[in-house]
Protein backbone atom coordinates (compact mmCIF):
# COMPACT_ATOMS: atom_id res chain seq x y z
CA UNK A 1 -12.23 2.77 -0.67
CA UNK A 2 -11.66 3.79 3.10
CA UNK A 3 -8.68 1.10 2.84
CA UNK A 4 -6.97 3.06 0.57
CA UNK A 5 -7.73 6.55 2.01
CA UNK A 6 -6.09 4.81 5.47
CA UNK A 7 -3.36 3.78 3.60
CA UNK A 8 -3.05 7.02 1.76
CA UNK A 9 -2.83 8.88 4.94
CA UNK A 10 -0.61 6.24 6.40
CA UNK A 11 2.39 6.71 3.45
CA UNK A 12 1.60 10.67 3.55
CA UNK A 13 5.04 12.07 4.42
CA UNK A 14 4.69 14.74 7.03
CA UNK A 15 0.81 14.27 8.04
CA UNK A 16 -1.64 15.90 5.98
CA UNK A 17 -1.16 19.10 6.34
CA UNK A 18 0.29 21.09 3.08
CA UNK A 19 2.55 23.75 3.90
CA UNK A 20 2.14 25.96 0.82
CA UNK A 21 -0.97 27.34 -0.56
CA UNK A 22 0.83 27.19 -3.87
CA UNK A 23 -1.32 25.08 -6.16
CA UNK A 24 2.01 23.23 -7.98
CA UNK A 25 2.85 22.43 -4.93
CA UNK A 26 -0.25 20.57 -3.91
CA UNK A 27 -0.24 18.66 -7.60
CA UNK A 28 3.27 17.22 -7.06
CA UNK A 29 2.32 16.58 -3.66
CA UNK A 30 -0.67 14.26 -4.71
CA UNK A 31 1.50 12.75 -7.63
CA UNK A 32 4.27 11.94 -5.58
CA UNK A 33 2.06 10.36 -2.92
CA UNK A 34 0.33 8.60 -5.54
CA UNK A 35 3.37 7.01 -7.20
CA UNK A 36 4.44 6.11 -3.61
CA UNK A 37 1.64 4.30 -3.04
CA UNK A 38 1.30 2.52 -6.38
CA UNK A 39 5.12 1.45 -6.24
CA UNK A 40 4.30 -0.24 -2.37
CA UNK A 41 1.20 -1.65 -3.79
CA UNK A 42 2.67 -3.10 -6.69
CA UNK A 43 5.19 -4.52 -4.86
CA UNK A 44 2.78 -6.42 -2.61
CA UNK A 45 1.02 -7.71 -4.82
CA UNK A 46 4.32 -9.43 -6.37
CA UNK A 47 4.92 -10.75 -3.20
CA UNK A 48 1.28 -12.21 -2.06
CA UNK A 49 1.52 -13.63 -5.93
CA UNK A 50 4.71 -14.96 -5.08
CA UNK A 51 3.69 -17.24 -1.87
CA UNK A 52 0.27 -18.06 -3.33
CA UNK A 53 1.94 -19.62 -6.21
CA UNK A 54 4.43 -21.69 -3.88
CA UNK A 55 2.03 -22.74 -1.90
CA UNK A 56 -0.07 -23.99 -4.64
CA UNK A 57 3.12 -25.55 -5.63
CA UNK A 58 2.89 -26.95 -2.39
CA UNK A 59 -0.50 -28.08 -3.02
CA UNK A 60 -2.34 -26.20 -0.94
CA UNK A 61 -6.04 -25.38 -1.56
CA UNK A 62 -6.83 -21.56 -1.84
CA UNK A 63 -10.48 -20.69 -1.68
CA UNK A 64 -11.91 -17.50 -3.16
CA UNK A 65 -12.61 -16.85 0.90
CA UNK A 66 -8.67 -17.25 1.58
CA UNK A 67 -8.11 -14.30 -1.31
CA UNK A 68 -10.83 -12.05 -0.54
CA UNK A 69 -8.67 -11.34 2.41
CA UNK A 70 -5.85 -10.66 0.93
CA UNK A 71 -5.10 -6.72 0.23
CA UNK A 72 -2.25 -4.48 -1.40
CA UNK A 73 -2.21 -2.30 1.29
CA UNK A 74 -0.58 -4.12 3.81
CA UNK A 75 1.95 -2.29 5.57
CA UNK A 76 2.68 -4.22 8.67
CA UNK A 77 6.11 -5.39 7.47
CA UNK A 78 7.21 -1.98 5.98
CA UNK A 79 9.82 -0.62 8.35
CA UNK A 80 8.89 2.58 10.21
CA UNK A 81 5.32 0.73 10.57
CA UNK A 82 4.75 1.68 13.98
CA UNK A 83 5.13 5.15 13.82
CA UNK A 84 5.60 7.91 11.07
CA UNK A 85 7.93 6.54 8.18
């Protein structure tokens, strides 16, 4: 779970600070960060599916211990990585 919360925070345009104290605000706020998040996580996962397949094509052995490392919040090769997007 703290994976996600870091990743959260990581995608979080503008730091976490909310600028309104209108309630609506905060709601579309969340939603939008949420649908963020799910399309960047979605997305990885079509990609880590994508190489796993080709290298079992490739005949390479994946282990349960190769894929318990694996994770859908990767970020490293998201442009704007280093800093703030």
């Amino acid at each position: 779970m703290e994976s996600l919360h870091d990743f959260m925070d990581w995608i979080a345009f503008g730091g976490n600070v909310i600028k309104s104290g209108d309630p609506v605000e905060h709601f579309k706020r969340m939603k939008y960060l949420d649908v963020i998040a799910n399309a960047i996580m979605l997305q990885n996962v079509s990609d880590l599916t994508d190489v796993l397949i080709e290298m079992a094509n490739e005949d390479w052995v994946i282990t349960q211990e190769h894929l318990a490392g694996l994770s859908p919040y990767v970020r490293e090769h998201i442009r704007g990585s280093v800093g703030c997007l």
